[in-house]
Protein backbone atom coordinates (compact mmCIF):
# COMPACT_ATOMS: atom_id res chain seq x y z
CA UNK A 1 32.40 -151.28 -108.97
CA UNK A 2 35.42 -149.49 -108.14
CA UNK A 3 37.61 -147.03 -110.00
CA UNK A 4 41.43 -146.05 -109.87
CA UNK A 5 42.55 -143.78 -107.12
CA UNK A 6 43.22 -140.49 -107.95
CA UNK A 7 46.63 -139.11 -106.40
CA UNK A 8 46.93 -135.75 -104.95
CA UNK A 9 48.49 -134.71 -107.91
CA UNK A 10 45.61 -134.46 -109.86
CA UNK A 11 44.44 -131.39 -111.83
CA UNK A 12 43.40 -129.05 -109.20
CA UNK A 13 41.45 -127.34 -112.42
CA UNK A 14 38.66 -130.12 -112.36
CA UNK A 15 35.20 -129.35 -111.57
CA UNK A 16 33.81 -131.21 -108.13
CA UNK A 17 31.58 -133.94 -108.91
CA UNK A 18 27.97 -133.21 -109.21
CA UNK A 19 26.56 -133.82 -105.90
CA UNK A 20 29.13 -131.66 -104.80
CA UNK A 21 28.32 -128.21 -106.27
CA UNK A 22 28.33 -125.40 -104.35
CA UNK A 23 25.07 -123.03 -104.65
CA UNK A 24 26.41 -120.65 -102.19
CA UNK A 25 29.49 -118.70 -102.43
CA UNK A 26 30.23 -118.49 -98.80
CA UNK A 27 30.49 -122.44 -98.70
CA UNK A 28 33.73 -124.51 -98.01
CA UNK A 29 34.69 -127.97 -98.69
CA UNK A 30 37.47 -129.80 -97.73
CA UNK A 31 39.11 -133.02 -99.02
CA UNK A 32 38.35 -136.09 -96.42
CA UNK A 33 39.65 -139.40 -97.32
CA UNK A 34 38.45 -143.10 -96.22
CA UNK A 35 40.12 -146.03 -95.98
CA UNK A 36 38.67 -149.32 -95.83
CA UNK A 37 40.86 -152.67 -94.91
CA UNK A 38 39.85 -156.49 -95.00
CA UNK A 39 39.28 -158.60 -97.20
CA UNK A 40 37.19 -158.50 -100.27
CA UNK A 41 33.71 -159.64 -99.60
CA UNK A 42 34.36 -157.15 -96.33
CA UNK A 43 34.84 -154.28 -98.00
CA UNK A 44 32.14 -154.52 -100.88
CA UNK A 45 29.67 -154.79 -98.14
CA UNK A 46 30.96 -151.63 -96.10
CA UNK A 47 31.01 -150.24 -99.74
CA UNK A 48 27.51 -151.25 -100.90
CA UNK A 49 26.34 -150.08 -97.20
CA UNK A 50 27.82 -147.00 -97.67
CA UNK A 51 26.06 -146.75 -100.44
CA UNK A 52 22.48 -147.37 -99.06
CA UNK A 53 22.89 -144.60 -96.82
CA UNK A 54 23.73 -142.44 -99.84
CA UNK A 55 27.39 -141.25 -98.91
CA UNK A 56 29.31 -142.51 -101.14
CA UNK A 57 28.64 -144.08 -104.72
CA UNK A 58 30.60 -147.50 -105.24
CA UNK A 59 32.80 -146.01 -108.40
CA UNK A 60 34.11 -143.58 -106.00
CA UNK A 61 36.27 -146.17 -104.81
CA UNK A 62 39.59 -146.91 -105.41
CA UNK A 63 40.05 -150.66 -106.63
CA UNK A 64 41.04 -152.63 -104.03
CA UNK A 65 44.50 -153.15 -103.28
CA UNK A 66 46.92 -155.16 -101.89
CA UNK A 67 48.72 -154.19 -97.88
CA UNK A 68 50.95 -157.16 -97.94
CA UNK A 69 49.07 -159.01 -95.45
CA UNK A 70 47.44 -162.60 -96.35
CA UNK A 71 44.06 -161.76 -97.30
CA UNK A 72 44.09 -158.37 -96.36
CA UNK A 73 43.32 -155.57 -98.88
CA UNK A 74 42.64 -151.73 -98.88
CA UNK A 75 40.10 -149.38 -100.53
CA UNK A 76 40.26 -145.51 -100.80
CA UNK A 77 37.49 -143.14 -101.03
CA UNK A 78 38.44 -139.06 -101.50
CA UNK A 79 35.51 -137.58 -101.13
CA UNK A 80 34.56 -133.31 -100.95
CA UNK A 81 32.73 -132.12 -97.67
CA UNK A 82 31.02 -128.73 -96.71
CA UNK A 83 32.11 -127.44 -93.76
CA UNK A 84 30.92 -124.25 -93.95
């Protein structure tokens, strides 16, 4: 359901994803990131829902991860949006 979070770092070089191609050259996208914290069953639903509405697909996600509060974990999405 989830996969490993990609750091900034990563190969700039790398195509975007599919649903993310850009038919028209004038276009922009810009890097938005979402964080999700709580506790498991909490953030598979806000993931699954987030899903429904087609926004995000669930191996997007980061795995979850600990914050070093009891029962509190995070998620990260990076996702590319057009803004122009």
């Amino acid at each position: 359901m989830f996969q490993n979070f990609i750091p900034d770092d990563h190969d700039s070089s790398t195509p975007p994803p599919a649903d993310c191609s850009n038919n028209q050259p004038d276009s922009q996208y810009e890097i938005t990131r979402h964080i999700l914290f709580g506790s498991l069953t909490a953030i598979r639903n806000t993931i699954s829902l987030l899903h429904k509405l087609n926004y995000a697909e669930p191996n997007d996600w980061s795995k979850p991860l600990p914050t070093g509060r009891p029962n509190e974990l995070m998620a990260i999405l990076t996702k590319r949006i057009r803004v122009g």
